[in-house]
C-alpha atoms as a PDB file:
ATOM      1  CA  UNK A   1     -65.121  21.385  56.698  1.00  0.00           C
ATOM      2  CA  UNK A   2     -61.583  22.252  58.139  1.00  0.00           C
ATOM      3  CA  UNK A   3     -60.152  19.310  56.566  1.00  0.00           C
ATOM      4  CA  UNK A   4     -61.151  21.049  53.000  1.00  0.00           C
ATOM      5  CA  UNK A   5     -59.861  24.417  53.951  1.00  0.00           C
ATOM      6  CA  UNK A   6     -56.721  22.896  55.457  1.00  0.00           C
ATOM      7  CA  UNK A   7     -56.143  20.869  51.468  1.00  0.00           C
ATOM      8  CA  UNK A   8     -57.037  24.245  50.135  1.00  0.00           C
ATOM      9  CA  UNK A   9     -54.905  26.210  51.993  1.00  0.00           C
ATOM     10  CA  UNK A  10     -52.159  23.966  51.695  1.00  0.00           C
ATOM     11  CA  UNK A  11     -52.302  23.696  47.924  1.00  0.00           C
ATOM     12  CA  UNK A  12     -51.840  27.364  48.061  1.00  0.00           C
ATOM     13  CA  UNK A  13     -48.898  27.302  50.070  1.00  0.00           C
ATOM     14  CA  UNK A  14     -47.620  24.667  47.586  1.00  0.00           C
ATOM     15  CA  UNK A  15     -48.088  26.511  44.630  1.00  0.00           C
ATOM     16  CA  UNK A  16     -46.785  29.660  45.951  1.00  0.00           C
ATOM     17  CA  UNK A  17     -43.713  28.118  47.204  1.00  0.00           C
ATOM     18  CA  UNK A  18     -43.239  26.324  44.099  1.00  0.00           C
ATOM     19  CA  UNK A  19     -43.683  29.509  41.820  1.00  0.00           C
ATOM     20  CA  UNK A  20     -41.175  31.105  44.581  1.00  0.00           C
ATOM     21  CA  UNK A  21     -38.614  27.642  43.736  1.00  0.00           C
ATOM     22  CA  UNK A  22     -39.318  27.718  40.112  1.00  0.00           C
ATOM     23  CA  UNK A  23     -40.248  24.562  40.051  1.00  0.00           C
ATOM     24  CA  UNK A  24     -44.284  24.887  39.111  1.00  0.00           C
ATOM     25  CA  UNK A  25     -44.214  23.539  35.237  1.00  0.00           C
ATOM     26  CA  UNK A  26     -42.841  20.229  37.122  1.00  0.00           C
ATOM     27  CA  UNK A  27     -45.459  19.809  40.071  1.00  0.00           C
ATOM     28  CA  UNK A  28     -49.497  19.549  39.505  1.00  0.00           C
ATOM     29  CA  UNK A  29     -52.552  20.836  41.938  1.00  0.00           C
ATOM     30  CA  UNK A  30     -51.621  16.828  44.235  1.00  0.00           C
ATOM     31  CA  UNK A  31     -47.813  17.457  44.200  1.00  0.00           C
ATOM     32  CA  UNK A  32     -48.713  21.482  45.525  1.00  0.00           C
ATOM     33  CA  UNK A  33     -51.063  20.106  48.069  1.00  0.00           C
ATOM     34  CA  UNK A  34     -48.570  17.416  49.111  1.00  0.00           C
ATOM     35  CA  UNK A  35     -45.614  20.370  49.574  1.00  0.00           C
ATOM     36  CA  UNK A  36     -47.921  22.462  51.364  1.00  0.00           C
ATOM     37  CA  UNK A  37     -48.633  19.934  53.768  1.00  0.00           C
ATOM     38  CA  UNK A  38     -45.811  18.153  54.086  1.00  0.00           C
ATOM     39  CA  UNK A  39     -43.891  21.905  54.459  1.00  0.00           C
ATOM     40  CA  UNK A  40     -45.933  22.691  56.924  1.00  0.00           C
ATOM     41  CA  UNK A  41     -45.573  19.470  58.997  1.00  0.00           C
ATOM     42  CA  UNK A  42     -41.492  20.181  58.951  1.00  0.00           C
ATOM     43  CA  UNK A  43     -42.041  24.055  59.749  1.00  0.00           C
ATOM     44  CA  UNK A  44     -44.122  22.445  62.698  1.00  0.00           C
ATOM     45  CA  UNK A  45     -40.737  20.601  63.801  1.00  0.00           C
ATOM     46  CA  UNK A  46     -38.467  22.834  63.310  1.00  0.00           C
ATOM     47  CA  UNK A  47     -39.429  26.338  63.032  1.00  0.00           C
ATOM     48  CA  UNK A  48     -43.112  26.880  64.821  1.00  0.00           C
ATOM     49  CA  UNK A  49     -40.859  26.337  68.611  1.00  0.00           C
ATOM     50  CA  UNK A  50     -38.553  29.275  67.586  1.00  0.00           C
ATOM     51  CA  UNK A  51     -40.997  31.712  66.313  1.00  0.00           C
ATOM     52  CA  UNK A  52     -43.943  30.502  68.807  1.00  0.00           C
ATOM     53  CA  UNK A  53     -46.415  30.476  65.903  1.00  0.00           C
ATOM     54  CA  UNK A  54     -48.580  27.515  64.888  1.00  0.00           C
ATOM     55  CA  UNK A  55     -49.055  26.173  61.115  1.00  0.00           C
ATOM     56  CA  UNK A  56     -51.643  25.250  59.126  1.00  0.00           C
ATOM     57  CA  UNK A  57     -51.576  21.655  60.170  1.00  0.00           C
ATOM     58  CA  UNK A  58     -52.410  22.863  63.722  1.00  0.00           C
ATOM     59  CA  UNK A  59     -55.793  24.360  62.929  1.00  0.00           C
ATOM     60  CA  UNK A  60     -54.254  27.573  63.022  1.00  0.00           C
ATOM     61  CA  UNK A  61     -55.354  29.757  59.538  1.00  0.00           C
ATOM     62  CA  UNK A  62     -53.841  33.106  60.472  1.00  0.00           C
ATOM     63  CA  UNK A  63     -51.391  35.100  58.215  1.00  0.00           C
ATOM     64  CA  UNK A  64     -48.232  34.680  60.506  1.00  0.00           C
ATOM     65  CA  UNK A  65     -49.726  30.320  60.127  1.00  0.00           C
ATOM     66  CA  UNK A  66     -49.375  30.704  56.705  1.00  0.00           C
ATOM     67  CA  UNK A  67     -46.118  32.593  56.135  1.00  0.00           C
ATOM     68  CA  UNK A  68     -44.909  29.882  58.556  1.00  0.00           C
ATOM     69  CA  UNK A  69     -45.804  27.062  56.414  1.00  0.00           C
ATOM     70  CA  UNK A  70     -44.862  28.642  53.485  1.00  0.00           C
ATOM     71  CA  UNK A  71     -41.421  29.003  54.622  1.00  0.00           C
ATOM     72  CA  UNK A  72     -41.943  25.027  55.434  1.00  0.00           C
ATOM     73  CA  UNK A  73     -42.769  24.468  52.001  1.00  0.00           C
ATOM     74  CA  UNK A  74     -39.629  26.504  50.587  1.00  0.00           C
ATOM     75  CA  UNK A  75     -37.400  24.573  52.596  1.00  0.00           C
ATOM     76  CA  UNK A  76     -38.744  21.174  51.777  1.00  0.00           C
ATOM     77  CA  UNK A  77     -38.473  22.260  48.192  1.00  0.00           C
ATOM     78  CA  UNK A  78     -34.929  23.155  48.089  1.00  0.00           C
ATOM     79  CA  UNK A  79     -33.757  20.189  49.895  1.00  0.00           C
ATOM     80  CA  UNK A  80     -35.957  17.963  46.901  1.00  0.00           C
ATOM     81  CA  UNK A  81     -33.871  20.415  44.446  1.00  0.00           C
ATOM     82  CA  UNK A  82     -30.356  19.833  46.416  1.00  0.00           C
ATOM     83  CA  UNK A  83     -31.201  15.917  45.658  1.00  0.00           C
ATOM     84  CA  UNK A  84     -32.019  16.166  41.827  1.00  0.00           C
ATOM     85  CA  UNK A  85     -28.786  17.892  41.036  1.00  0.00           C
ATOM     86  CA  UNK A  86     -27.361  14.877  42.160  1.00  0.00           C
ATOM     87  CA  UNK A  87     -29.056  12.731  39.597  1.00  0.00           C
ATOM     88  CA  UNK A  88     -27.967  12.044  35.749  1.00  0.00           C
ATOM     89  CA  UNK A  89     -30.861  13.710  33.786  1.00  0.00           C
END
């Protein structure tokens, strides 16, 4: 059962960073799970040991968990955006 909430939650995360990014008319329900996750895995690394709070990936569904991984997700999102410019379209 936690493994469902934890794909829900982080599709949420994923969707509201991406509608935060602008980028949700490129990204589908997988790609704003996959962000979610995958931005709360780096704000795990990176900013969870500053701030002392856990993410979503820890077990941990609490508001301050969430904001946390959303933050993840936001990051992760602009460094994806920093590498597209880069790229002929």
């Amino acid at each position: 059962m936690n493994f469902i909430l934890w794909l829900i939650v982080g599709g949420i995360v994923g969707w509201i960073a991406s509608m935060i990014m602008r980028t949700n008319p490129q990204q589908g329900i997988f790609l704003n799970i996959v962000v979610g996750v995958v931005g709360a895995l780096l704000a795990g690394w990176f900013i969870s040991p500053l701030l002392g709070i856990g993410t979503i990936n820890q077990s941990n569904f609490s508001l301050p968990s969430v904001l946390v991984s959303l933050v993840g997700a936001i990051i992760l999102l602009a460094i994806v955006n920093l590498f597209r410019r880069g790229r002929p379209r």
